[in-house]
PDB file of N, CA and C in Angstrom:
ATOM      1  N   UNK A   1      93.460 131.471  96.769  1.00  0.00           N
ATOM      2  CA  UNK A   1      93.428 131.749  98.187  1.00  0.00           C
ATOM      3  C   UNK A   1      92.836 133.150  98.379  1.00  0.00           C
ATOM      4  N   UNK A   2      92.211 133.549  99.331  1.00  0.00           N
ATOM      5  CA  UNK A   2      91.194 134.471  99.371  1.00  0.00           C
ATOM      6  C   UNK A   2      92.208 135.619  99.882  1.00  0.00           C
ATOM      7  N   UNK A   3      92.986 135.354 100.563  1.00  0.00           N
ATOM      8  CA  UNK A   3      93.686 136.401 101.479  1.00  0.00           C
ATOM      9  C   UNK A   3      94.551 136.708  99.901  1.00  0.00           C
ATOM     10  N   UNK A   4      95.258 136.677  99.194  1.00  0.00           N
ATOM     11  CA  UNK A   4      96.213 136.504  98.126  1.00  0.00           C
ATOM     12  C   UNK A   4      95.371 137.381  97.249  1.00  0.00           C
ATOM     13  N   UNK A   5      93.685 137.291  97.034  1.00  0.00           N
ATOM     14  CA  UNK A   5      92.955 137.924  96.418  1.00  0.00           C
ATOM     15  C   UNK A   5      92.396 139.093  96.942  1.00  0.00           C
ATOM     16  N   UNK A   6      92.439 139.171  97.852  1.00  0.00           N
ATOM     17  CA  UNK A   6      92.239 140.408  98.434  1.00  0.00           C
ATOM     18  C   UNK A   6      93.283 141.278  98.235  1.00  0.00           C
ATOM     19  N   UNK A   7      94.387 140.909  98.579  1.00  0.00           N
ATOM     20  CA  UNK A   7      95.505 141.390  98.818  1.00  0.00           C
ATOM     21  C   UNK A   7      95.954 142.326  97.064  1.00  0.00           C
ATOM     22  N   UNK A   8      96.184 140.972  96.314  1.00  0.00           N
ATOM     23  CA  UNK A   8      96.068 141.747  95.100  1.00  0.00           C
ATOM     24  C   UNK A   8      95.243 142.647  94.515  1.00  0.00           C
ATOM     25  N   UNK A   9      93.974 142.835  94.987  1.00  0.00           N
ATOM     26  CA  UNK A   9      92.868 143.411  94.483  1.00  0.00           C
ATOM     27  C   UNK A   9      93.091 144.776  94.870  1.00  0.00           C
ATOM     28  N   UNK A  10      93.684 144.827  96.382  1.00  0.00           N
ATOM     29  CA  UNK A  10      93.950 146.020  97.197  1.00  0.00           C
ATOM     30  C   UNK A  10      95.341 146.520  96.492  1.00  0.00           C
ATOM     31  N   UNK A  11      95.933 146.123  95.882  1.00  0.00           N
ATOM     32  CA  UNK A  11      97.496 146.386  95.679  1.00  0.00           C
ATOM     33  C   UNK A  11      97.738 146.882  93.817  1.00  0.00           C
ATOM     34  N   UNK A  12      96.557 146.039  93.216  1.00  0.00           N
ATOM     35  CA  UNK A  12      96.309 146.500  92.153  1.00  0.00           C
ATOM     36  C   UNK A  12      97.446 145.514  91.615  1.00  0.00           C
ATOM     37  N   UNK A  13      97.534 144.474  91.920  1.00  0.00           N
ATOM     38  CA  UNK A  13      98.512 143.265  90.712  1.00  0.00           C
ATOM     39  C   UNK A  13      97.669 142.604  90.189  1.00  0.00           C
ATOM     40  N   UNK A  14      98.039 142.593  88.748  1.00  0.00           N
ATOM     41  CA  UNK A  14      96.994 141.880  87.794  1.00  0.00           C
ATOM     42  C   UNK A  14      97.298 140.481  87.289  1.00  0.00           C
ATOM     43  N   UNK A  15      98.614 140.022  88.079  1.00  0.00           N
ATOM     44  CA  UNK A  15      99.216 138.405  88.033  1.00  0.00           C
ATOM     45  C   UNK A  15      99.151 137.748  89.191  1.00  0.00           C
ATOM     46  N   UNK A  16      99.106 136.594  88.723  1.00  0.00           N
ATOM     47  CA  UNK A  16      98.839 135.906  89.789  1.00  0.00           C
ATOM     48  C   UNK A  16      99.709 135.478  90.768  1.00  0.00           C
ATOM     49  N   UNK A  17      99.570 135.296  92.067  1.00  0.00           N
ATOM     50  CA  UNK A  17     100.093 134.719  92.966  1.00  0.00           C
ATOM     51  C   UNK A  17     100.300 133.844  93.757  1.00  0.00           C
ATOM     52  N   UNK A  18     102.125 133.193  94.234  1.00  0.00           N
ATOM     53  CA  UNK A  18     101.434 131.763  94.569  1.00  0.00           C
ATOM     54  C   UNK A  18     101.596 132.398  96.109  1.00  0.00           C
ATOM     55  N   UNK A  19     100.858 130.830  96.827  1.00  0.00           N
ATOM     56  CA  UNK A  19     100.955 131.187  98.037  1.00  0.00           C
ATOM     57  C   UNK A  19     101.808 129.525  98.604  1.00  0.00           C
ATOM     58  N   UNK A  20     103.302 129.919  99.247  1.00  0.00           N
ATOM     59  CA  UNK A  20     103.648 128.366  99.691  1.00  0.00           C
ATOM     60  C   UNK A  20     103.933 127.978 100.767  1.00  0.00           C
ATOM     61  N   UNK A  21     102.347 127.506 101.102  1.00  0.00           N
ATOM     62  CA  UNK A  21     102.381 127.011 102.420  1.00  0.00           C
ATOM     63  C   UNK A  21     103.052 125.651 103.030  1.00  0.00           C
ATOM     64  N   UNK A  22     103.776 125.861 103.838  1.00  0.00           N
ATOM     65  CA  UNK A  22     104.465 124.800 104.480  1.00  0.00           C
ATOM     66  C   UNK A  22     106.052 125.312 103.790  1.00  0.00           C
ATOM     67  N   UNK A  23     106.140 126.115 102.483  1.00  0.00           N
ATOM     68  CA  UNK A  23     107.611 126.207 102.291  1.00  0.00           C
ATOM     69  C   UNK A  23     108.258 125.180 101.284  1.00  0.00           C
ATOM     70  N   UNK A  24     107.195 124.743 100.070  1.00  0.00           N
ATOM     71  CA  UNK A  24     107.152 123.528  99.783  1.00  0.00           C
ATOM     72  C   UNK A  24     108.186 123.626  98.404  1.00  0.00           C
ATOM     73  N   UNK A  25     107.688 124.786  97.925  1.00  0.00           N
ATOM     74  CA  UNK A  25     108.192 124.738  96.642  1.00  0.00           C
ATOM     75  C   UNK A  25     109.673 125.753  96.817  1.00  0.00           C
ATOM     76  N   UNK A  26     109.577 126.662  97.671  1.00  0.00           N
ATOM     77  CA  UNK A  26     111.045 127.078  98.073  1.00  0.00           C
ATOM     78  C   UNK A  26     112.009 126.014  98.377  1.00  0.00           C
ATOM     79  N   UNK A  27     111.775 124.787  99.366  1.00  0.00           N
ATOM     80  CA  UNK A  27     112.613 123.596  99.187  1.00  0.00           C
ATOM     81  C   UNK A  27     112.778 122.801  98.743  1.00  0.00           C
ATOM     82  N   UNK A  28     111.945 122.702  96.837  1.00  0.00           N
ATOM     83  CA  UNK A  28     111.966 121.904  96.464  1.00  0.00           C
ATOM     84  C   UNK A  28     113.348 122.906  95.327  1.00  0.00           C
ATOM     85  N   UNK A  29     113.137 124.091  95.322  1.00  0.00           N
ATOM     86  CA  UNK A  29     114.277 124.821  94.712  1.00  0.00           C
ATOM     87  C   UNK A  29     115.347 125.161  95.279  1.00  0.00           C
ATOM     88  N   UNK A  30     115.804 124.646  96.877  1.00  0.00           N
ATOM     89  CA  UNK A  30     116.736 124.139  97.372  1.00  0.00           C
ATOM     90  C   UNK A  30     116.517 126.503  97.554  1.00  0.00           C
ATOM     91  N   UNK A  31     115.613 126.851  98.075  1.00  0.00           N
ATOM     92  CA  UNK A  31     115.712 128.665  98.110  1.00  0.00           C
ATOM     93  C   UNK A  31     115.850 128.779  99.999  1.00  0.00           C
ATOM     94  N   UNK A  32     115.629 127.695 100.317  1.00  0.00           N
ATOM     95  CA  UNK A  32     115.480 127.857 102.082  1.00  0.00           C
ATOM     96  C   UNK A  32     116.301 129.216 102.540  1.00  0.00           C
ATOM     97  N   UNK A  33     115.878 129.938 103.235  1.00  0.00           N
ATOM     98  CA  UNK A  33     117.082 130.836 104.109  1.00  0.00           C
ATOM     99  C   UNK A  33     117.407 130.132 105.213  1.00  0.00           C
ATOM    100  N   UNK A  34     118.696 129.560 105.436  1.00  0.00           N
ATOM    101  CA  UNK A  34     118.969 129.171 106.745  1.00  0.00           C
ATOM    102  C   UNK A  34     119.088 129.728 107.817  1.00  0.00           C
ATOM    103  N   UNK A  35     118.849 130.890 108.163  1.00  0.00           N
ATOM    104  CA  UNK A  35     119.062 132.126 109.028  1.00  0.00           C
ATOM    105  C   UNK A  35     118.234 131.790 110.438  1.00  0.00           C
ATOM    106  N   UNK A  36     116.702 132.052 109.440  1.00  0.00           N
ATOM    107  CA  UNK A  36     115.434 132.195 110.977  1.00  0.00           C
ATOM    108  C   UNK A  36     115.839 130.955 111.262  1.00  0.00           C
ATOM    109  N   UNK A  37     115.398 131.029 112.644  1.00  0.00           N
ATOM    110  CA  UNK A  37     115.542 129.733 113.526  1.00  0.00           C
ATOM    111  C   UNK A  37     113.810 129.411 113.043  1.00  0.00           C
ATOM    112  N   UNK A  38     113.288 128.091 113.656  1.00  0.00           N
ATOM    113  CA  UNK A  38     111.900 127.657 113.335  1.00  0.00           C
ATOM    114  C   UNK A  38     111.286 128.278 114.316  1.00  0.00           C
ATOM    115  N   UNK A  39     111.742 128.494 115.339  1.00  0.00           N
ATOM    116  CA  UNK A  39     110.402 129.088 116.460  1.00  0.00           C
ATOM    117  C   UNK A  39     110.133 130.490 115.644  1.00  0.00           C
ATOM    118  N   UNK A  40     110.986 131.417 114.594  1.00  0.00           N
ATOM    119  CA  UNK A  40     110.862 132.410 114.708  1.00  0.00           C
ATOM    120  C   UNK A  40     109.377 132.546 113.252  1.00  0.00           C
ATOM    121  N   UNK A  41     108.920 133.537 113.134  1.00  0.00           N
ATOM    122  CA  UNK A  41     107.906 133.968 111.819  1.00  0.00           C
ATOM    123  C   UNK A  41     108.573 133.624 110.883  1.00  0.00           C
ATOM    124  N   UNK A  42     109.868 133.690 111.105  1.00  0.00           N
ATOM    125  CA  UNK A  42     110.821 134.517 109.540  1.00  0.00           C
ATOM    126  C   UNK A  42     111.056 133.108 109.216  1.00  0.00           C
ATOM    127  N   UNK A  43     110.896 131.987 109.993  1.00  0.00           N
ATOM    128  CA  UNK A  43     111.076 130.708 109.605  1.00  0.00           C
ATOM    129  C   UNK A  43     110.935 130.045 108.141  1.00  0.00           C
ATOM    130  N   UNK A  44     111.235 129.467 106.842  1.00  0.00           N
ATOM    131  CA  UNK A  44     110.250 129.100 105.441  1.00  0.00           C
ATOM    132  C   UNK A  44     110.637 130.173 105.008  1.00  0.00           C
ATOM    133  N   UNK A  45     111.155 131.358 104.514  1.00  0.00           N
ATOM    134  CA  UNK A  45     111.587 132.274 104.125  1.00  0.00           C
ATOM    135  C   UNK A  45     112.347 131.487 102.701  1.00  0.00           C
ATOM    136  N   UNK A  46     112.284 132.352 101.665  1.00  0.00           N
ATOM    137  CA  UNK A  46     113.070 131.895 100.544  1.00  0.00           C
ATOM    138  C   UNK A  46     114.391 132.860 100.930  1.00  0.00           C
ATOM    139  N   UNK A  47     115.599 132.590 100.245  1.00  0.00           N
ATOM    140  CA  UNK A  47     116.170 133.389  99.796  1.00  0.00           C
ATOM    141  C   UNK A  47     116.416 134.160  98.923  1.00  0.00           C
ATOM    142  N   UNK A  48     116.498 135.322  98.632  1.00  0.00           N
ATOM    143  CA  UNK A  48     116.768 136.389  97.331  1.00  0.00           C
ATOM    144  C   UNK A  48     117.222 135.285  96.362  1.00  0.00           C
ATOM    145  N   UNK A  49     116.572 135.050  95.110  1.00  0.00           N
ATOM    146  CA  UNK A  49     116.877 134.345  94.093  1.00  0.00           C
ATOM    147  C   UNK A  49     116.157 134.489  92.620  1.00  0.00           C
ATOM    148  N   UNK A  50     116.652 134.487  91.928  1.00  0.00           N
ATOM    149  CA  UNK A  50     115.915 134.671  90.622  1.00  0.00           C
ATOM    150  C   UNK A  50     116.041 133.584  90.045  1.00  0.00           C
ATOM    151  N   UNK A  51     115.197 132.654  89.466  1.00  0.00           N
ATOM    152  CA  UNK A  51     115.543 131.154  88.961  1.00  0.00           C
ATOM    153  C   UNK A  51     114.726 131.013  87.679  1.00  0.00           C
ATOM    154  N   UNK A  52     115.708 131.294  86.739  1.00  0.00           N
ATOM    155  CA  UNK A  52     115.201 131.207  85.183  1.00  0.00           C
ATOM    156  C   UNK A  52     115.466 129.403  85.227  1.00  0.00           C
ATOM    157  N   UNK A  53     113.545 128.959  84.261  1.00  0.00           N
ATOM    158  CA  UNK A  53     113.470 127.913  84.248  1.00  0.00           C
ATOM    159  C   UNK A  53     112.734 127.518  83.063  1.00  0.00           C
ATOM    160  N   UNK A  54     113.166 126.781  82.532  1.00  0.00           N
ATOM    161  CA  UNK A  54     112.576 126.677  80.755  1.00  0.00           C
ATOM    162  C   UNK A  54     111.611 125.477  80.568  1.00  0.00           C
ATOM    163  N   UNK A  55     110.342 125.825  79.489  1.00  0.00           N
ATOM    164  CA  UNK A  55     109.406 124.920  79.367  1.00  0.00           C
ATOM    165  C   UNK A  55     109.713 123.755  79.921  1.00  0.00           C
ATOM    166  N   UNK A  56     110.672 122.818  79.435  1.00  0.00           N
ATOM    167  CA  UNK A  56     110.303 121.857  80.352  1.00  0.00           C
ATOM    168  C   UNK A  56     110.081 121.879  81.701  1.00  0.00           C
ATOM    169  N   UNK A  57     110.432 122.907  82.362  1.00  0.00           N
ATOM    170  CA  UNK A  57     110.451 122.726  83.784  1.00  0.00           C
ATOM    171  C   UNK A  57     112.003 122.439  84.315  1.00  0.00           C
ATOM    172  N   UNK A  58     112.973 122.509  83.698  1.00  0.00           N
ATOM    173  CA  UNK A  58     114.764 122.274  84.154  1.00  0.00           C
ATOM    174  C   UNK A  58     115.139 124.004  84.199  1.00  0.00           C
ATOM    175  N   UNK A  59     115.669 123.878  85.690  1.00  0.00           N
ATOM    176  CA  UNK A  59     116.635 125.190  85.885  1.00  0.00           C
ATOM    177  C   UNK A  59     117.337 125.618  85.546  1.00  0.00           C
ATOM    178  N   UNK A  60     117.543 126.105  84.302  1.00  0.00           N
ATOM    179  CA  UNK A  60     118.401 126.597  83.282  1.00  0.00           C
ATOM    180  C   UNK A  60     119.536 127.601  84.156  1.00  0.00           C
ATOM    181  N   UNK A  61     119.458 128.607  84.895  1.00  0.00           N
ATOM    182  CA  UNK A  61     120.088 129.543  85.975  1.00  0.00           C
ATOM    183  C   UNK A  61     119.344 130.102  87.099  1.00  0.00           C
ATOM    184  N   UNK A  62     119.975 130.657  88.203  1.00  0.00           N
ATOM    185  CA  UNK A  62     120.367 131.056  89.294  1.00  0.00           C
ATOM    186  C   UNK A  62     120.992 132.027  89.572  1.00  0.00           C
ATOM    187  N   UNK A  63     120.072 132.935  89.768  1.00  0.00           N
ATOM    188  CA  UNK A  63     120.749 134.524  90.534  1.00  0.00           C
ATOM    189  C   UNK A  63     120.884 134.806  91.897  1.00  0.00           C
ATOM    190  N   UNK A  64     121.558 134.692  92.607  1.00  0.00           N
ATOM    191  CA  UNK A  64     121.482 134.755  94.160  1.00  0.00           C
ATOM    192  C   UNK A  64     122.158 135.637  94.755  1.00  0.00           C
ATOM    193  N   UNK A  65     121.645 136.227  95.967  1.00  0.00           N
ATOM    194  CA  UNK A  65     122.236 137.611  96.110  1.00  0.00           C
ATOM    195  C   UNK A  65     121.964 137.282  97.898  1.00  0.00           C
ATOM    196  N   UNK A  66     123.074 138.079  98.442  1.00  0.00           N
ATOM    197  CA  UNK A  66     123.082 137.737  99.880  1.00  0.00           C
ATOM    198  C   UNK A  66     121.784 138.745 101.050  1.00  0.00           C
ATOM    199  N   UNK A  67     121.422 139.558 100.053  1.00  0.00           N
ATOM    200  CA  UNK A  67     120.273 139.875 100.880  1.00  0.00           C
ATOM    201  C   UNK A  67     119.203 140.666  99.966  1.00  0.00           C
ATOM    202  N   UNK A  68     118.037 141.010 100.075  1.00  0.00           N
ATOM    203  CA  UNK A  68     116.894 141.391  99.419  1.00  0.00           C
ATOM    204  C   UNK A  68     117.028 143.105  98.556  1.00  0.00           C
ATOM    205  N   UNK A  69     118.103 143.753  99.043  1.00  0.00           N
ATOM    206  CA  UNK A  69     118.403 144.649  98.693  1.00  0.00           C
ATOM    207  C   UNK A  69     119.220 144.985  97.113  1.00  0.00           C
ATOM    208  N   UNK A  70     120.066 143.421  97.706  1.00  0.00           N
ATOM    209  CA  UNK A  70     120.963 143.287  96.184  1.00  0.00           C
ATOM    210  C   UNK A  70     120.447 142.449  95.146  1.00  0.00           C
ATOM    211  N   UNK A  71     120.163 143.040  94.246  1.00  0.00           N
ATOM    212  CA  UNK A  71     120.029 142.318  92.834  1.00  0.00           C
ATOM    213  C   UNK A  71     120.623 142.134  91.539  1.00  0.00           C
ATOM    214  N   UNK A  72     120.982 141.225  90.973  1.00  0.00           N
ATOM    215  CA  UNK A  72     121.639 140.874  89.617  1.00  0.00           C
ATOM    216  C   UNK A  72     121.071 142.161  88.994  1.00  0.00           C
ATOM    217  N   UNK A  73     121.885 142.480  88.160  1.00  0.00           N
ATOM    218  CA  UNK A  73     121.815 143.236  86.712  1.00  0.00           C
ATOM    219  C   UNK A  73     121.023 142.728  85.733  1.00  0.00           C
ATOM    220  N   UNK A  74     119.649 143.873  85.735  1.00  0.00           N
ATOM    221  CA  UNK A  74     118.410 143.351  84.437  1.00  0.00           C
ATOM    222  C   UNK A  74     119.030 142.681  83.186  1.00  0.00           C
ATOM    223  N   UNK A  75     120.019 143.067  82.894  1.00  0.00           N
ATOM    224  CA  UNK A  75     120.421 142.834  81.216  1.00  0.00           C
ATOM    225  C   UNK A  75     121.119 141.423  81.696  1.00  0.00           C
ATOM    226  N   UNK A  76     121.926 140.507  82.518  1.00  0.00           N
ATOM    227  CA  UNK A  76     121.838 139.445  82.611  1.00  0.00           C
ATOM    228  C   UNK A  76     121.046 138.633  82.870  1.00  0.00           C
ATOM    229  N   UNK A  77     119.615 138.944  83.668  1.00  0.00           N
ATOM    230  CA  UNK A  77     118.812 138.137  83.853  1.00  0.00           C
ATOM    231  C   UNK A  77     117.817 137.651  82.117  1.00  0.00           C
ATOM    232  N   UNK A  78     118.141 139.122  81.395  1.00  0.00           N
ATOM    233  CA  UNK A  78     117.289 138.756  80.314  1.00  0.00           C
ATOM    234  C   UNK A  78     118.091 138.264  79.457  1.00  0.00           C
ATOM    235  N   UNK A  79     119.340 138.599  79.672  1.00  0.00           N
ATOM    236  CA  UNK A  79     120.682 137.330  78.704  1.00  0.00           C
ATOM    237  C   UNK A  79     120.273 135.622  78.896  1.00  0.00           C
ATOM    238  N   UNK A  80     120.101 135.904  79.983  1.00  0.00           N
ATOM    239  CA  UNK A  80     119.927 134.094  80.970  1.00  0.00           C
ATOM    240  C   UNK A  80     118.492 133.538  80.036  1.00  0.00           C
ATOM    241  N   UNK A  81     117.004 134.152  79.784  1.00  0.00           N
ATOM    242  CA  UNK A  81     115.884 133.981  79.131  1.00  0.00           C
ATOM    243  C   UNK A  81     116.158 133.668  77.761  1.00  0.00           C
ATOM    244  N   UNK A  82     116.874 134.678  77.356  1.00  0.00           N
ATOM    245  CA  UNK A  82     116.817 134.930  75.881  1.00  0.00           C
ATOM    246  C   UNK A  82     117.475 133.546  75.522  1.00  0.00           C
ATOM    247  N   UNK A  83     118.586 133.626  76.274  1.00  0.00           N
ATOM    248  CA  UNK A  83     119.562 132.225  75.745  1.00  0.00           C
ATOM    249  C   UNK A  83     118.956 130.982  76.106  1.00  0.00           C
ATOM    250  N   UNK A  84     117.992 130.522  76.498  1.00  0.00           N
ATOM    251  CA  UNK A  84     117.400 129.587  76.901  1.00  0.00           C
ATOM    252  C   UNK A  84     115.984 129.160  75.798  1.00  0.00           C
TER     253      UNK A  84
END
């Protein structure tokens, strides 16, 4: 997506990015924020989540935190990888 490439180019990230339009793959990981109402922008919003998921593609864990500020502890998220 061109806007995504720009964006990174300007921002200097050298990974890639998805872009999910319609909100597709946030509800297919059950990440919806129920908050925004649909009329609002904030509508399709994920929620704060970290979702360690192993080659096959099965959700091994789930970090969830009640707002964007709070985050799990690095050394469990890389406990959650390692052990997987």
């Amino acid at each position: 997506m061109p806007v995504l490439q720009r964006f990174a180019a300007r921002a200097g990230i050298g990974y890639p990015l998805l872009s999910d339009r319609g909100s597709k793959i946030i509800q297919a990981f059950d990440l919806l924020d129920p908050g925004p109402a649909r009329s609002t922008p904030w509508y399709g919003i994920a929620r704060p989540m970290i979702v360690v998921i192993d080659a096959g593609g099965t959700v091994r864990q789930r970090f969830s935190t009640e707002g964007y500020r709070d985050r799990p502890e690095a050394g469990a998220v890389l406990e959650a990888i390692r052990s997987r």
